[in-house]
N, C-alpha and C. Protein backbone atom coordinates (compact mmCIF):
# COMPACT_ATOMS: atom_id res chain seq x y z
N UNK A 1 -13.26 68.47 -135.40
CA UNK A 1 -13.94 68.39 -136.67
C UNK A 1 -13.84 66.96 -137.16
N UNK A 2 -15.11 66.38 -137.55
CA UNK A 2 -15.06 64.94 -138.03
C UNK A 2 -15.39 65.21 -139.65
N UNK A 3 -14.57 64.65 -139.87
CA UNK A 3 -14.41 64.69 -141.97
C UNK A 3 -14.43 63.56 -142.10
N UNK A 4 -15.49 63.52 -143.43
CA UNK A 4 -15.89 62.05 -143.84
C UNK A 4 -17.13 61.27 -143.56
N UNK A 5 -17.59 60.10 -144.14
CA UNK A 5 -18.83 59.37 -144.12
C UNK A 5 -18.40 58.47 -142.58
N UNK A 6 -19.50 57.81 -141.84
CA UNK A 6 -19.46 57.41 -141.19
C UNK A 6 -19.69 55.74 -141.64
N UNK A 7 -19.24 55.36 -142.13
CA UNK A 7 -19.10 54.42 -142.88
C UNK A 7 -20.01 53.24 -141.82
N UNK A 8 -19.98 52.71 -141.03
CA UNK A 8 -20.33 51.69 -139.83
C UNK A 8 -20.83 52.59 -138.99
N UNK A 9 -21.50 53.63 -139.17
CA UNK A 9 -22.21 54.49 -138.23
C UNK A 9 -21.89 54.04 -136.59
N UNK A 10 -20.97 54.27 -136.24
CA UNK A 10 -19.91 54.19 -134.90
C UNK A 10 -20.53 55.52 -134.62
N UNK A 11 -20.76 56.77 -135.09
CA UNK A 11 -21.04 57.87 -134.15
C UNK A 11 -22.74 58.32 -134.41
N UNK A 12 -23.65 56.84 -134.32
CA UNK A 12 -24.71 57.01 -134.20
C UNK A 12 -25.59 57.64 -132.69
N UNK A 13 -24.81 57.11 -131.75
CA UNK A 13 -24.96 57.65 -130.78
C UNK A 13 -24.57 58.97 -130.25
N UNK A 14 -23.66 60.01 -130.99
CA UNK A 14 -23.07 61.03 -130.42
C UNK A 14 -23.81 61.70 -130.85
N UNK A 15 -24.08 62.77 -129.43
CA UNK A 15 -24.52 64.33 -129.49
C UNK A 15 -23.55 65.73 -130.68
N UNK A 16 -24.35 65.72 -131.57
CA UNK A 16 -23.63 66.52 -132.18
C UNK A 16 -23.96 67.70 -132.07
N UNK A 17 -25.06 68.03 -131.14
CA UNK A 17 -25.58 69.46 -130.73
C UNK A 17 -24.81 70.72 -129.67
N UNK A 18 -23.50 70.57 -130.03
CA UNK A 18 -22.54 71.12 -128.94
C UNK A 18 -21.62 71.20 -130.22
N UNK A 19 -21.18 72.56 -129.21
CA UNK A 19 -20.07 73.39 -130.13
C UNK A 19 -18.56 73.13 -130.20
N UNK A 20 -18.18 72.10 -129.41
CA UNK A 20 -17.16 71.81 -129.49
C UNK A 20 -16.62 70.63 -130.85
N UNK A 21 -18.03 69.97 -131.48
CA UNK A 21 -17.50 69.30 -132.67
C UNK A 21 -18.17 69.37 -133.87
N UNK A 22 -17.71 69.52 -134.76
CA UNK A 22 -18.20 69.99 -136.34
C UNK A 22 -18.09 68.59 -136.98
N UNK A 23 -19.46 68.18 -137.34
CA UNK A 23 -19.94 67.03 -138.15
C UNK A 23 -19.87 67.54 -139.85
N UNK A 24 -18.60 67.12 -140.93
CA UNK A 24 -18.52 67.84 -142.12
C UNK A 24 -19.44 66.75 -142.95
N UNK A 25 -19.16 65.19 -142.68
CA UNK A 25 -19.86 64.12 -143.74
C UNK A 25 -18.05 63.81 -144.90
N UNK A 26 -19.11 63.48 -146.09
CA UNK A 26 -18.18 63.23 -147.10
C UNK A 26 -17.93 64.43 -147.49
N UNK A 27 -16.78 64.47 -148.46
CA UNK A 27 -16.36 65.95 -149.14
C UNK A 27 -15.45 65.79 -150.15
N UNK A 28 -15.50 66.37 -151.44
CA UNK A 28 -14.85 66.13 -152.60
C UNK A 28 -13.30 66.99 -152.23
N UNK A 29 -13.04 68.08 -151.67
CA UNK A 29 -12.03 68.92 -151.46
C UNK A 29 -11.79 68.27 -149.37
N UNK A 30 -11.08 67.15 -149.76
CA UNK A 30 -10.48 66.82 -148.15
C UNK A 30 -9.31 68.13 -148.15
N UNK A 31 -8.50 67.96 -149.01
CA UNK A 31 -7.45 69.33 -148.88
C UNK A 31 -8.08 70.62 -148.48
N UNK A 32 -9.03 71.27 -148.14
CA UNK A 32 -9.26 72.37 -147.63
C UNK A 32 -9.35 71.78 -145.83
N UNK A 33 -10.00 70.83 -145.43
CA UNK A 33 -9.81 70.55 -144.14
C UNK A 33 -8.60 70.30 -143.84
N UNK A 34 -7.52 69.71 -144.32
CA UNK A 34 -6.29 69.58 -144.11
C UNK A 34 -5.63 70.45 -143.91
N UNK A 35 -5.62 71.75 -144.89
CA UNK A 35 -4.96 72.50 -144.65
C UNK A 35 -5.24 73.72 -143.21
N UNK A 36 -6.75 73.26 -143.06
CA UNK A 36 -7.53 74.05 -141.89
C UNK A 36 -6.81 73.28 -140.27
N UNK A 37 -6.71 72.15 -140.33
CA UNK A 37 -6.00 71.22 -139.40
C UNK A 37 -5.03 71.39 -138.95
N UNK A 38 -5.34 71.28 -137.39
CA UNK A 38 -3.85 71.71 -136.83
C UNK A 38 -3.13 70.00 -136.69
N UNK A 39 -4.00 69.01 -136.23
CA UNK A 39 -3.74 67.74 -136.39
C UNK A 39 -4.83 66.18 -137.24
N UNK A 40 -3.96 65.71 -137.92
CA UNK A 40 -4.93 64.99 -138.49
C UNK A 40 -4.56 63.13 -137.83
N UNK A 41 -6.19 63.28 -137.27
CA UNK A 41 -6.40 61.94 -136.47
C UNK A 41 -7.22 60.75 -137.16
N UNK A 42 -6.61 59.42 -137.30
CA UNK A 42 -6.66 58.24 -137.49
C UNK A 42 -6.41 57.40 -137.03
N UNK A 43 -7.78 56.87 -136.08
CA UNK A 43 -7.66 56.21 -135.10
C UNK A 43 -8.57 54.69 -135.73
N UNK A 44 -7.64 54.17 -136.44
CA UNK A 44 -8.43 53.24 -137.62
C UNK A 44 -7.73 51.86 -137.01
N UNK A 45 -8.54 50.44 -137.21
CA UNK A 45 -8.27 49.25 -136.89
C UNK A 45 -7.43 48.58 -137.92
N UNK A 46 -7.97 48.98 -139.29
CA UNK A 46 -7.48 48.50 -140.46
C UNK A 46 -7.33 49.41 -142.12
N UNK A 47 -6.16 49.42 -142.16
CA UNK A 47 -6.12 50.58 -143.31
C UNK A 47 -5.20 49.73 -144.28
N UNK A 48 -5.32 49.77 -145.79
CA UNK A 48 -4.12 48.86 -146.51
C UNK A 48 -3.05 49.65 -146.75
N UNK A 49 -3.02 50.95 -146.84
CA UNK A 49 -1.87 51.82 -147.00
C UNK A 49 -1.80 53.19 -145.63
N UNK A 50 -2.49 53.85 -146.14
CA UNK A 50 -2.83 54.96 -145.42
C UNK A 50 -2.44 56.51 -146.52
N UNK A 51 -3.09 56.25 -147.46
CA UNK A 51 -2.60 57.50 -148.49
C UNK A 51 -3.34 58.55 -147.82
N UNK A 52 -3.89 58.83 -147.07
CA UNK A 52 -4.88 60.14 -146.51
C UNK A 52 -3.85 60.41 -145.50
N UNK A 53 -3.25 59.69 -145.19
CA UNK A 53 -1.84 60.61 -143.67
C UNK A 53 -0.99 60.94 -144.78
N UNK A 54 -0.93 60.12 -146.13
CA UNK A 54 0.44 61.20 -147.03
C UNK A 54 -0.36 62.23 -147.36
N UNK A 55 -1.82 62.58 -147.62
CA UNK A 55 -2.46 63.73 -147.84
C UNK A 55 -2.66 65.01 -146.62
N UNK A 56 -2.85 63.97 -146.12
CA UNK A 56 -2.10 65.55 -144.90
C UNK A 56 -1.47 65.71 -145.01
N UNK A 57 -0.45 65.23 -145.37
CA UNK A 57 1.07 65.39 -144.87
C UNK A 57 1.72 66.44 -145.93
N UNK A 58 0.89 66.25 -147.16
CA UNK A 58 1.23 67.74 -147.99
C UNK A 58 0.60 68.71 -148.01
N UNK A 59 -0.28 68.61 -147.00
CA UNK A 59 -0.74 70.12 -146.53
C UNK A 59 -0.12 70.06 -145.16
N UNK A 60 1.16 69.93 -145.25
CA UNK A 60 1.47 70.26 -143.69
C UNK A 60 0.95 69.69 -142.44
N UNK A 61 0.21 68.74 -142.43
CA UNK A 61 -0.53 68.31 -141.24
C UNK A 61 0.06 66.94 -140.46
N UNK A 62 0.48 67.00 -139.62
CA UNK A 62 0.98 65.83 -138.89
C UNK A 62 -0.22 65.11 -138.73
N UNK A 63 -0.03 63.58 -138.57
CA UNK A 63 -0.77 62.47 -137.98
C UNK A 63 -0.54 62.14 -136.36
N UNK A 64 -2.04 61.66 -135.73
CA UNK A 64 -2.18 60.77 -134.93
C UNK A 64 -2.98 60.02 -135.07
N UNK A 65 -2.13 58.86 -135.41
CA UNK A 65 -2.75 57.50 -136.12
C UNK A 65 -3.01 55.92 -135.11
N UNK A 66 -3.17 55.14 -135.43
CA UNK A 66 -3.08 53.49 -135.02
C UNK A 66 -2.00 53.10 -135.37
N UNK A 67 -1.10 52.26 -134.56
CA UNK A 67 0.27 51.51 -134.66
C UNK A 67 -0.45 49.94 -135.69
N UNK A 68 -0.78 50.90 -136.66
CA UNK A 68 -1.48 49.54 -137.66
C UNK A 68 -0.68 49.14 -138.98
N UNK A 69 -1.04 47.73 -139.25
CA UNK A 69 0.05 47.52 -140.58
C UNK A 69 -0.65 48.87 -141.91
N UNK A 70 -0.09 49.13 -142.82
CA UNK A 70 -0.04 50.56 -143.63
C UNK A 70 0.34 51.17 -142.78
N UNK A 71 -0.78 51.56 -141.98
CA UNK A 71 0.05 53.42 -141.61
C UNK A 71 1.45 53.68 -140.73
N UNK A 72 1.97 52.12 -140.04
CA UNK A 72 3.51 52.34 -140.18
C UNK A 72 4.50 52.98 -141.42
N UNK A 73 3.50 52.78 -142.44
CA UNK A 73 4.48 52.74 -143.75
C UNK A 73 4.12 54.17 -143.94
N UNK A 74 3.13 55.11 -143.42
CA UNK A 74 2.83 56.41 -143.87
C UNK A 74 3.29 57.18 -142.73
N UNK A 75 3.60 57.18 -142.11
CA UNK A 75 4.14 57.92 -140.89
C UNK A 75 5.16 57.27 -140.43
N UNK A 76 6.32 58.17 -140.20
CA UNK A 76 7.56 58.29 -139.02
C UNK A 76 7.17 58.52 -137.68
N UNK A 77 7.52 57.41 -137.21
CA UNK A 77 7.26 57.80 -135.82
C UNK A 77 7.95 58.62 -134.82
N UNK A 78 7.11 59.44 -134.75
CA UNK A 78 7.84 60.78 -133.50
C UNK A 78 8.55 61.59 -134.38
N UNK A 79 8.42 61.30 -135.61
CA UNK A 79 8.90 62.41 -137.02
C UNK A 79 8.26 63.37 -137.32
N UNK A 80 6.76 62.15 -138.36
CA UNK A 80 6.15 63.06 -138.96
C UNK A 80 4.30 63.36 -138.40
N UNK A 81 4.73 61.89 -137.38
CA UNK A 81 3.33 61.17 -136.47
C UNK A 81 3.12 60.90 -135.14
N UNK A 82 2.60 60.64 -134.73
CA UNK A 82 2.53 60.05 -133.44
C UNK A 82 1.94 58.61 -133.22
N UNK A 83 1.90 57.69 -133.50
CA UNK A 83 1.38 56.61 -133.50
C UNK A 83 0.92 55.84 -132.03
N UNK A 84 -0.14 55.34 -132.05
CA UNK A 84 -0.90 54.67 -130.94
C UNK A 84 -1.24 52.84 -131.13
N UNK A 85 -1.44 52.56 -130.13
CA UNK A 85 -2.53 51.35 -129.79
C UNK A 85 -3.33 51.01 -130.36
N UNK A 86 -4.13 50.38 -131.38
CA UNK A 86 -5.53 50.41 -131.89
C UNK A 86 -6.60 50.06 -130.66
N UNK A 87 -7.14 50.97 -130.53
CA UNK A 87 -8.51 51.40 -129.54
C UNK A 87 -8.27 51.92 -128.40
N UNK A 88 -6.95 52.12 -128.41
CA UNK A 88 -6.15 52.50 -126.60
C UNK A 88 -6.28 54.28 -126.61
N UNK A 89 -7.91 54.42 -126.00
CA UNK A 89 -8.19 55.89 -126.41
C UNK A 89 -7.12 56.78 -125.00
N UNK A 90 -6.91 55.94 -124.24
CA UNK A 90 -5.99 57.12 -123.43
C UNK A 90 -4.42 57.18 -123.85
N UNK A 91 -3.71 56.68 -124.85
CA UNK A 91 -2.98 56.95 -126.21
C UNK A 91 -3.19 57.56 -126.87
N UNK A 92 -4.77 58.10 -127.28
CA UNK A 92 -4.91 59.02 -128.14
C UNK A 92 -4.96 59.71 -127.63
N UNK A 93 -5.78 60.27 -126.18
CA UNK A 93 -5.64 61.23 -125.22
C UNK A 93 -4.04 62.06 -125.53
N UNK A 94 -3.25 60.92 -124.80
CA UNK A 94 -1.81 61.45 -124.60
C UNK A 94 -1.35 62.01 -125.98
N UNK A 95 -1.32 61.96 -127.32
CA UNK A 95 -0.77 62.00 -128.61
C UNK A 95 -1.28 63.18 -128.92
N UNK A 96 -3.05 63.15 -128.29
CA UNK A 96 -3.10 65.02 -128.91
C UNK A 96 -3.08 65.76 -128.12
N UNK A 97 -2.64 65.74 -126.38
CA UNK A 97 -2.47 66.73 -125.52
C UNK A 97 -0.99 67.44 -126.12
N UNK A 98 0.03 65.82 -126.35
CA UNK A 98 1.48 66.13 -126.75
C UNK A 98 1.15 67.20 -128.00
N UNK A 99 0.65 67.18 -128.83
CA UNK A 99 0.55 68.31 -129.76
C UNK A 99 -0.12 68.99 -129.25
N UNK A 100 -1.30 69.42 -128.57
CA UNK A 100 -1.84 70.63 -128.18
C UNK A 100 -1.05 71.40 -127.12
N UNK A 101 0.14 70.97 -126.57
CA UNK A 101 0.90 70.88 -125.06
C UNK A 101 2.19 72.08 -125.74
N UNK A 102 2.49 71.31 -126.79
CA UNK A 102 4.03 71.56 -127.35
C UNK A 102 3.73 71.97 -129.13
N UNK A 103 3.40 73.42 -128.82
CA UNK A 103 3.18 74.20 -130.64
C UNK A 103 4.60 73.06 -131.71
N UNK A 104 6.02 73.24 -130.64
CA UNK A 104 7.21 73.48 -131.35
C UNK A 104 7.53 72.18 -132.10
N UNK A 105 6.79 71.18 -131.41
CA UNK A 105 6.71 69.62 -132.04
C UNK A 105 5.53 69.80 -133.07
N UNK A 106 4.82 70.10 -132.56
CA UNK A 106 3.34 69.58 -133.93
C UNK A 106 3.88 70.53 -135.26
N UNK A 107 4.51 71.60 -135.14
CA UNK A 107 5.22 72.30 -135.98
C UNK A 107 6.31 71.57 -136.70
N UNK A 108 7.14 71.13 -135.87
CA UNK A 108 8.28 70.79 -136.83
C UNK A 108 7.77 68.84 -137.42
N UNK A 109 6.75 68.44 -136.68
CA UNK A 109 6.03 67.15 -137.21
C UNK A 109 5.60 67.71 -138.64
N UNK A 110 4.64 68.79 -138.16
CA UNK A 110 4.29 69.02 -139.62
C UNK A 110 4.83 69.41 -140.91
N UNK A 111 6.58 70.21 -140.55
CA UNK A 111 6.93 70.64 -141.74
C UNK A 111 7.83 69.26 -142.05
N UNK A 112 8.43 68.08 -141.23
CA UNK A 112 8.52 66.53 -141.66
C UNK A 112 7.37 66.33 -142.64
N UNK A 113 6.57 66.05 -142.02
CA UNK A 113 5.55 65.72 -142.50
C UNK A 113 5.50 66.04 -143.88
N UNK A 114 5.19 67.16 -144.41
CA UNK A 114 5.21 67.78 -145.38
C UNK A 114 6.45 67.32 -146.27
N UNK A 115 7.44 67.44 -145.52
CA UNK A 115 8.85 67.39 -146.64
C UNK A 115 8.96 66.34 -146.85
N UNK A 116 8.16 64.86 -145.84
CA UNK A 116 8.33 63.44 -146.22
C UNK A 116 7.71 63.37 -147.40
N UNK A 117 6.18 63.48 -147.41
CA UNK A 117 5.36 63.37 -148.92
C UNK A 117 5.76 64.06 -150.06
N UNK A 118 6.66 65.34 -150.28
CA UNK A 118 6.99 66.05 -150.97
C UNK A 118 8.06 64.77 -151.85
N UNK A 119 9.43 64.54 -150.90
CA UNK A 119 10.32 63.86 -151.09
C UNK A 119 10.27 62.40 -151.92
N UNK A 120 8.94 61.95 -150.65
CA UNK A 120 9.29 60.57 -151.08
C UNK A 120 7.71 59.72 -152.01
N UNK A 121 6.90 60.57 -151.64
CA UNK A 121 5.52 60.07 -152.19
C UNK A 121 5.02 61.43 -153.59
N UNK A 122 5.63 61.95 -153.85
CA UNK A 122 5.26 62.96 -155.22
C UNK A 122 4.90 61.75 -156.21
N UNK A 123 4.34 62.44 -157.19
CA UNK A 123 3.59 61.76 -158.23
C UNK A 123 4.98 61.04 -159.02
N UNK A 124 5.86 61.93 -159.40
CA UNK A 124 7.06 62.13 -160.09
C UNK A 124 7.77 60.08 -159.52
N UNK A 125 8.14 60.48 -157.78
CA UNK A 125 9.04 59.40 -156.97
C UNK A 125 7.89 58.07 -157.33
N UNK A 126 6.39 58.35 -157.35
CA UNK A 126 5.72 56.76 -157.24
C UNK A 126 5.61 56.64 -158.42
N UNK A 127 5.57 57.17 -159.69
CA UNK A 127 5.47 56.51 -160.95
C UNK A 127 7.15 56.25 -161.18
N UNK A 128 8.41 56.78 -161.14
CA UNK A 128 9.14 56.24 -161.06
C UNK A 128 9.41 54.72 -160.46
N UNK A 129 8.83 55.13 -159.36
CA UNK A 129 9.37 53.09 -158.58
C UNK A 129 8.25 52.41 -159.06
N UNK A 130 7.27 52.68 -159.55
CA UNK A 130 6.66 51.43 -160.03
C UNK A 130 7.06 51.27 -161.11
N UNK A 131 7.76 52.01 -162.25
CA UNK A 131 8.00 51.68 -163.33
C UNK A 131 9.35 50.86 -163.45
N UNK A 132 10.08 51.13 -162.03
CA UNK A 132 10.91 50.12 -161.98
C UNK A 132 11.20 48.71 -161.69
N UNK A 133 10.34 48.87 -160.60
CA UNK A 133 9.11 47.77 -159.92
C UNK A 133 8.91 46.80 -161.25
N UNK A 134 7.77 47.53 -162.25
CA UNK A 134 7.61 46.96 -163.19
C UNK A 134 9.17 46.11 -164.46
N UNK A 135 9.86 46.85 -164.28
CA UNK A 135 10.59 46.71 -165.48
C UNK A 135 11.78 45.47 -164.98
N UNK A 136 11.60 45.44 -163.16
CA UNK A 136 12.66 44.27 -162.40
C UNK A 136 11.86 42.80 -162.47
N UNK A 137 10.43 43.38 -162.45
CA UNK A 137 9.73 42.07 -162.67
C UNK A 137 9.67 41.19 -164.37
N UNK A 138 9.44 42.55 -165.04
CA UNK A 138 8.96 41.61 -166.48
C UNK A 138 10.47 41.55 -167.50
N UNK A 139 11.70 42.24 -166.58
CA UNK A 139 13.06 41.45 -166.80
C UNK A 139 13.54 42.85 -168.32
């Protein structure tokens, strides 16, 4: 399932007339695909954070992402993610056989997963550190 705009129309060329992939577009409720997801893939060159792998990640959904600056910072590696190569598609190969291969990992990735964003990215933990953030800077 591909979720989301095709921003640089990269999948201008793909056959979407086959049943093996579901073209969704944009969508105001990403959390219903998330939670439908057995893995959520981001295979991105350049991201500044990666807040959509902490949004899976509270619907339970592990990442397989790009070994890119942000989404180091949103995923544990071999925790809560699997991290790759940027463009090294037989890395991505290997990252979602390893979850399609092994229920007992993409499972316990995902309930990481989950308990990382719960823990450390709640609304509660990021307005706290920025307000501290804030209050170390202006003294």
């Amino acid at each position: 399932m591909i979720v989301g705009p095709d921003e640089d129309g990269v999948l201008d060329d793909v056959d979407f007339d086959c049943e093996s992939i579901i073209r969704v577009g944009f969508t105001k409720s990403p959390e219903d695909y998330f939670n439908a997801a057995d893995i959520f893939c981001l295979p991105s060159y350049r991201e500044g954070f990666g807040s959509v792998i902490i949004e899976a990640a509270a619907c339970a959904t592990p990442a397989l992402a790009s070994r890119i600056y942000g989404v180091t910072d949103a995923v544990d590696e071999e925790v809560t993610g699997i991290l790759h190569s940027p463009g090294v598609v037989v890395e991505i190969e290997r990252g979602m056989i390893r979850y399609l291969d092994d229920d007992a990992y993409r499972k316990r990735s995902a309930m990481r997963a989950y308990e990382r964003a719960r823990d450390a990215f709640s609304s509660d933990v990021v307005e706290s550190s920025m307000l501290d953030f804030y209050k170390s800077v202006c003294g």
